[in-house]
Protein backbone atom coordinates (compact mmCIF):
# COMPACT_ATOMS: atom_id res chain seq x y z
CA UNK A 1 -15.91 20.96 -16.60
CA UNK A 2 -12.07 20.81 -17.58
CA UNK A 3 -10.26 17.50 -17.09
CA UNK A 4 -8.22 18.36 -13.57
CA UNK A 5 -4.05 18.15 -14.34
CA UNK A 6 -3.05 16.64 -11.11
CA UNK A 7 -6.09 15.89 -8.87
CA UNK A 8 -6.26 14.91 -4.96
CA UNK A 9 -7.03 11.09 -4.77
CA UNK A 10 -9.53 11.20 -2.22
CA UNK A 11 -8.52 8.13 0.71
CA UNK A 12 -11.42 9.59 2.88
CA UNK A 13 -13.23 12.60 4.14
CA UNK A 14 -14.82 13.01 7.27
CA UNK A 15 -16.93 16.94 8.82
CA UNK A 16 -14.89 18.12 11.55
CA UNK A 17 -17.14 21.24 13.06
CA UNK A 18 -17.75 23.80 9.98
CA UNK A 19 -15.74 21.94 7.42
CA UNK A 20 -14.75 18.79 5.90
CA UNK A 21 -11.40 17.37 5.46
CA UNK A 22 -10.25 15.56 2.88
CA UNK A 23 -6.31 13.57 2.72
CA UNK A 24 -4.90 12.36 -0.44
CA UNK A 25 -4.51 8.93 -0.75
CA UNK A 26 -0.51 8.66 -0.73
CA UNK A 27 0.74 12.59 -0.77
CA UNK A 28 1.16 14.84 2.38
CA UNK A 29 -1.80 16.66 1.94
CA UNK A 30 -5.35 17.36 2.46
CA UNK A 31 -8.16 19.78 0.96
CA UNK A 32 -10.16 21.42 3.73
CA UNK A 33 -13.72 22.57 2.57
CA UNK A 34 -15.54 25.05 4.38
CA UNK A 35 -19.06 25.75 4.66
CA UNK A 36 -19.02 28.37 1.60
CA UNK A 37 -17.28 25.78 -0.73
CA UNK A 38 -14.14 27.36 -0.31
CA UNK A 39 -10.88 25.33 -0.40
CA UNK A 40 -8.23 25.17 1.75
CA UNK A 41 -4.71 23.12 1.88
CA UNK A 42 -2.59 21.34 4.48
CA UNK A 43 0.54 19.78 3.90
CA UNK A 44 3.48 17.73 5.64
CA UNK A 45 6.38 16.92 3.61
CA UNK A 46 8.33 16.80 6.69
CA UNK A 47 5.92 14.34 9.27
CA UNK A 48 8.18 11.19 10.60
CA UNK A 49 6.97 8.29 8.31
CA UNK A 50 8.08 4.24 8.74
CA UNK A 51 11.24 3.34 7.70
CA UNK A 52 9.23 1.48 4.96
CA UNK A 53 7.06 2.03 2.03
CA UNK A 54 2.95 2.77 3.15
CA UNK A 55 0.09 0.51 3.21
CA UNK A 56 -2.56 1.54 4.71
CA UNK A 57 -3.51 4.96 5.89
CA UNK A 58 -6.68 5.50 7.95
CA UNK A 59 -8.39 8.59 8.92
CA UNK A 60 -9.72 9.04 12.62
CA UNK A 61 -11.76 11.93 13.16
CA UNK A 62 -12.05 13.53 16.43
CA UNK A 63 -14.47 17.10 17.59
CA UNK A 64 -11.54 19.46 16.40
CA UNK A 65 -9.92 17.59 13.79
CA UNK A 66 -8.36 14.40 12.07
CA UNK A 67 -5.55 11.87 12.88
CA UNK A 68 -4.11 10.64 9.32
CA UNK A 69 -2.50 7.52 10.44
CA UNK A 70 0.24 5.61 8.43
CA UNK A 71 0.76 1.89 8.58
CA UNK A 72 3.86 0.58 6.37
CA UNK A 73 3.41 -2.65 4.45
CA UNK A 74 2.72 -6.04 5.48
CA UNK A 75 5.64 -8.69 5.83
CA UNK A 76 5.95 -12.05 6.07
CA UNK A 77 8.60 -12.15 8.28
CA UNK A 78 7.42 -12.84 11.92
CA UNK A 79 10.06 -10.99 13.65
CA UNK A 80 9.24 -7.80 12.15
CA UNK A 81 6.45 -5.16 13.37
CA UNK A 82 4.40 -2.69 11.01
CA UNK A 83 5.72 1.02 12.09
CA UNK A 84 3.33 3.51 12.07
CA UNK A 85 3.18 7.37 11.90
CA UNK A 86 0.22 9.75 12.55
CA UNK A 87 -0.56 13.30 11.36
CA UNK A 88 -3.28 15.14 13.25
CA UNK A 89 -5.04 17.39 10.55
CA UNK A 90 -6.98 20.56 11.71
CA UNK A 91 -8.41 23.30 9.72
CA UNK A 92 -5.83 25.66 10.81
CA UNK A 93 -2.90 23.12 9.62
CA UNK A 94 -1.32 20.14 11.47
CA UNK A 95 -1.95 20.32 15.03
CA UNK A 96 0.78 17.75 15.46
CA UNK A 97 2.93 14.61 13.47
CA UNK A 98 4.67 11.77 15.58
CA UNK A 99 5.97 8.56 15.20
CA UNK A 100 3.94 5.65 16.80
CA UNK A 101 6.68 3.14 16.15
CA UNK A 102 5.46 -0.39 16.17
CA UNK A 103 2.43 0.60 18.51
CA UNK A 104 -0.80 -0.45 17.20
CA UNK A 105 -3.58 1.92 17.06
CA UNK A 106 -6.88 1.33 18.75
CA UNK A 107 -8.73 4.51 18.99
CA UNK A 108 -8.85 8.45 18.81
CA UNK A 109 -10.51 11.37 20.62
CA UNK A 110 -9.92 14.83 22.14
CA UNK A 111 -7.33 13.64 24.25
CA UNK A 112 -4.84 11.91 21.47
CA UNK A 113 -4.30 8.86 20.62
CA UNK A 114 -4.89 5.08 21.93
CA UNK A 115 -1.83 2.94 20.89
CA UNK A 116 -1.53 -0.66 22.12
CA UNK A 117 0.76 -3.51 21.51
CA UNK A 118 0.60 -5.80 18.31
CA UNK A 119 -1.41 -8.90 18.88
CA UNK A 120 -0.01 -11.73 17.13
CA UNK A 121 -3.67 -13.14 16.64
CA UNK A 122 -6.49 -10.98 15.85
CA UNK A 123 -9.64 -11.16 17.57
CA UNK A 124 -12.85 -12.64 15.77
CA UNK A 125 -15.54 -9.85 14.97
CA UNK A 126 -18.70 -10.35 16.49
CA UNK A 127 -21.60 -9.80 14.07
CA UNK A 128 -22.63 -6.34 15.40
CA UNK A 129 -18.49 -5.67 14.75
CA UNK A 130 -18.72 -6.86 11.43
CA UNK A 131 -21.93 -4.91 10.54
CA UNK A 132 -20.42 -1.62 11.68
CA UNK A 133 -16.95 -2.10 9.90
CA UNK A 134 -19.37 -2.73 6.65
CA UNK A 135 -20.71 0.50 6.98
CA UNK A 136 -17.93 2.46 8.15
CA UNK A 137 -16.12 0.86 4.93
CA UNK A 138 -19.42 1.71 2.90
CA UNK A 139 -19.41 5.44 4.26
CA UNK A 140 -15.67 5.95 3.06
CA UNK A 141 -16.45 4.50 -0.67
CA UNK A 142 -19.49 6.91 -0.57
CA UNK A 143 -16.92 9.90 0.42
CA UNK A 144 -14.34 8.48 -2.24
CA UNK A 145 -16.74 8.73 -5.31
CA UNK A 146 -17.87 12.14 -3.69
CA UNK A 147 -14.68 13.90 -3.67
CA UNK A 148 -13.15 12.20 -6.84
CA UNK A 149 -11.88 14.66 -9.65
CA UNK A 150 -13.09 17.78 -7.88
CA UNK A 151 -10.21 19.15 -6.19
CA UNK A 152 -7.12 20.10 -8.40
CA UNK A 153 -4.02 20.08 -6.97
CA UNK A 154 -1.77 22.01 -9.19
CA UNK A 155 -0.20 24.50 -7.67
CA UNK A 156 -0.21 23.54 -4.32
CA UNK A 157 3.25 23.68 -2.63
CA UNK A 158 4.66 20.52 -0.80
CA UNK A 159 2.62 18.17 -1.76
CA UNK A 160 5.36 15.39 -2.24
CA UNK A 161 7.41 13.45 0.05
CA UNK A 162 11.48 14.20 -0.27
CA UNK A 163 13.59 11.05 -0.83
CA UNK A 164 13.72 9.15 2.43
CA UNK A 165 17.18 9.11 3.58
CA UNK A 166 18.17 5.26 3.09
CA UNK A 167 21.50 4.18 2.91
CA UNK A 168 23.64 2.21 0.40
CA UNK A 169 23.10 -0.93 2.77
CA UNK A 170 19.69 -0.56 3.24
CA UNK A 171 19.23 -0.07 -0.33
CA UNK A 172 20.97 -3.21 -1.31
CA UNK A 173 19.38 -5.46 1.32
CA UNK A 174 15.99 -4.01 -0.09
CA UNK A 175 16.65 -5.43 -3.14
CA UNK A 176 18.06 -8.74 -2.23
CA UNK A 177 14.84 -9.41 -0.42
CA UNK A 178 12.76 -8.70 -3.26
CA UNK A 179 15.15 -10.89 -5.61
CA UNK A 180 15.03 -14.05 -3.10
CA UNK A 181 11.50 -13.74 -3.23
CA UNK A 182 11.31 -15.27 -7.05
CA UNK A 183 14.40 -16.61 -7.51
CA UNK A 184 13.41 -20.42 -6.39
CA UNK A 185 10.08 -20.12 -8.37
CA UNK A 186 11.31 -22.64 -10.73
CA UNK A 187 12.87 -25.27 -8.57
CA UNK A 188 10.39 -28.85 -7.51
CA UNK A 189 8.63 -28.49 -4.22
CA UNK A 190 7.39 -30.54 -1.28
CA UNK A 191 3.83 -31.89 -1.61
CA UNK A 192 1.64 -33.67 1.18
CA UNK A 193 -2.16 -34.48 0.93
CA UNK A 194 -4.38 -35.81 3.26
CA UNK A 195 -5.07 -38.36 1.03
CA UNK A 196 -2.49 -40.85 1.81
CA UNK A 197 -0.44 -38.55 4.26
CA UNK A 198 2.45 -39.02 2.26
CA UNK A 199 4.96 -35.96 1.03
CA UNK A 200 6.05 -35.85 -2.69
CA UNK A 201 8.50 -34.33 -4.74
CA UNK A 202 6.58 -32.21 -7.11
CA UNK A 203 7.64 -29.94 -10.15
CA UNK A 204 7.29 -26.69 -10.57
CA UNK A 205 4.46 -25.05 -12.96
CA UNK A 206 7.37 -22.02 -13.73
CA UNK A 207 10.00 -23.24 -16.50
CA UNK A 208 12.94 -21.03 -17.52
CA UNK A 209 12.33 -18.39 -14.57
CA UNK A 210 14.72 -14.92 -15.24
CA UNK A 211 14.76 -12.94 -12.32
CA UNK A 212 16.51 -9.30 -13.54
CA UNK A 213 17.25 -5.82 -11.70
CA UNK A 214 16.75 -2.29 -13.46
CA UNK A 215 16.94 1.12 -12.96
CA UNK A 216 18.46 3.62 -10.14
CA UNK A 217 16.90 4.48 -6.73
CA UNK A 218 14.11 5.10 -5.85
CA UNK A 219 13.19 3.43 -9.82
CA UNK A 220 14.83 0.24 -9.27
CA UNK A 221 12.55 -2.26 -10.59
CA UNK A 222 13.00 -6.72 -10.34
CA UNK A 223 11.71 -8.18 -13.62
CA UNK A 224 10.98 -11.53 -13.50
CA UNK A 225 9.62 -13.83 -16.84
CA UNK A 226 9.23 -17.20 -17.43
CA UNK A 227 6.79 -19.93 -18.72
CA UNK A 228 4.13 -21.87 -17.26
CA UNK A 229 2.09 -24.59 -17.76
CA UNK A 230 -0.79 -23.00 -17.40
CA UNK A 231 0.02 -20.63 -20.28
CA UNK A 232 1.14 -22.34 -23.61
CA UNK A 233 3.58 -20.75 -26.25
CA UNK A 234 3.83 -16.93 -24.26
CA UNK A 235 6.40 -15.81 -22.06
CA UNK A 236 5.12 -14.06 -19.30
CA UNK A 237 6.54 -11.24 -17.36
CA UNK A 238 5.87 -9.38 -13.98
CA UNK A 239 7.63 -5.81 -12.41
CA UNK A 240 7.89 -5.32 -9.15
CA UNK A 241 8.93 -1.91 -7.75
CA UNK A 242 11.84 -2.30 -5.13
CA UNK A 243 11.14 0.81 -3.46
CA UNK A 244 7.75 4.02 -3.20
CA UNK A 245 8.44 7.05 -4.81
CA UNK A 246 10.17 8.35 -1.85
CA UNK A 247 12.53 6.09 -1.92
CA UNK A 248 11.17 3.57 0.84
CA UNK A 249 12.10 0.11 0.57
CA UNK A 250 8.57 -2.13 -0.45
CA UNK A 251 7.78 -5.59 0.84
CA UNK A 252 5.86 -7.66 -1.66
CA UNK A 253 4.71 -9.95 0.72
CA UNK A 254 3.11 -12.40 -0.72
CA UNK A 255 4.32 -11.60 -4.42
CA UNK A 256 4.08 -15.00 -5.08
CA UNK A 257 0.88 -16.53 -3.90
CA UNK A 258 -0.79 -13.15 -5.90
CA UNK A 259 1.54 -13.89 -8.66
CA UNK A 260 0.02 -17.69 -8.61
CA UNK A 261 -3.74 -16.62 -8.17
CA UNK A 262 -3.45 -13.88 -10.98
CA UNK A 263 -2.57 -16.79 -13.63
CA UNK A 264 -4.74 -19.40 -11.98
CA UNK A 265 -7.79 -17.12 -12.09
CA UNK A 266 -6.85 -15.69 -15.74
CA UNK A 267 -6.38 -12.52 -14.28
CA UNK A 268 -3.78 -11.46 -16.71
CA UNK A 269 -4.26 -9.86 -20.13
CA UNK A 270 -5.60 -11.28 -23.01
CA UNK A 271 -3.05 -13.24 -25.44
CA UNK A 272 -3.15 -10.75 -27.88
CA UNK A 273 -2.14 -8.03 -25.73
CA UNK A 274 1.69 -10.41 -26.09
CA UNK A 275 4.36 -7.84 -27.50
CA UNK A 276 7.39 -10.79 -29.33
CA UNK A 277 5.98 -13.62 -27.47
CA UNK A 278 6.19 -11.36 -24.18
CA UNK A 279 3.08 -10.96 -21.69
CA UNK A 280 3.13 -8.23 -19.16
CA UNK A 281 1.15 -9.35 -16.88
């Protein structure tokens, strides 16, 4: 079988009635498979989406079709709510796309949807909880590998998002955030142990820390590289995208504590893969 030239990404699939629906991962639309094997699309370019980039869509399925649900990123900032969006998916097209705002989604059925309020603490899973999100997350990896590099794409109509409208401002503050986020990676911090309950002055592990933007919207990219202790005689070198391919502004949260664990771990490339003393990592 030919090598597919742009094929769905498969975030779930779930049997609705006579057929099975089937989202791609990040683009507006889903393959829906009937009974005979024969392929169907739905799309929606146009749905309301967060003001921010994705991270984490979830399908719900319901007797007469399937809620797509988008969640934007996570941030670290306290005083800001996820925004979500939701796209219900039937086999004769989108029954309907709304904006949840920063309501929290507990459950789906015939009627609609259950949105709540955010909790600022989540609740502990009881065991029977945990066992059933284990095989819920089991079933979707079993769908994933199922529907992987069997449905093609190409020529399929509206299958991308348009450029978000964001402004000059927004734009700008987008990538300020990301900057701040690295630019203090080289300065000492403040240590305490339990030890002797006493807070230190401690240096940094990052030496000679660059912290550069490139590129135009939606491209822009940070680029930051510098040293670190861990790492002897490379320079290393990390690129974050500012905003999603639509143009969304991206949160990174956490950048840095992933950034820290990648090196710690050795979860970067081998030495050798150093291009004039340079590691992408």
């Amino acid at each position: 079988m030919p090598a597919l030239t742009c094929p769905l990404i498969p975030l779930d699939a779930v049997r609705v009635g006579e057929v099975t629906i089937v989202p791609d991962a990040a683009r507006p639309v889903a393959a829906i498979i009937a009974a005979d094997s024969t392929v169907g699309w739905v799309v929606w370019p146009d749905a309301p989406m967060p003001d921010g980039a994705i991270g984490e869509a979830r399908l719900w399925p319901t007797s007469t079709g399937a809620w797509l649900v988008y969640t934007a990123e996570d941030d670290d900032d306290p005083e800001l709510c996820r925004q979500s969006s939701a796209v219900f998916i039937t086999a004769q097209g989108v029954g309907a796309a709304c904006n949840l705002g920063v309501g929290h989604l507990v459950g789906a059925d015939d009627g609609g949807l259950w949105v709540g309020a955010w909790s600022a603490s989540r609740p502990v899973l009881e065991d029977d909880d945990e066992e059933s999100w284990e095989a819920d997350l089991e079933r979707q990896r079993h769908a994933v590998d199922t529907w992987t590099d069997r449905l093609e794409l190409n020529g399929v109509d509206g299958i991308e998002w348009p450029l978000a409208p964001v402004t000059e401002e927004a734009r700008s503050l987008a990538i300020t955030r990301i900057r701040a986020r690295f630019e203090g990676l080289g300065d000492p911090y403040l240590l305490w142990t339990s030890d002797d309950h006493v807070v230190r002055r401690s240096p940094s592990e990052y030496r000679a820390v660059e912290v550069v933007e490139s590129g135009e919207w939606p491209g822009t990219e940070i680029i930051v590289s510098f040293e670190h202790r861990r790492v002897h005689d490379l320079r290393l070198r990390r690129r974050y995208r500012v905003f999603d391919d639509a143009g969304r502004p991206r949160t990174w949260a956490y950048a840095t504590v992933h950034l820290e664990e990648d090196i710690a771990t050795g979860a970067v490339p081998p030495r050798s893969a150093a291009v004039d003393g340079v590691l992408e990592v």
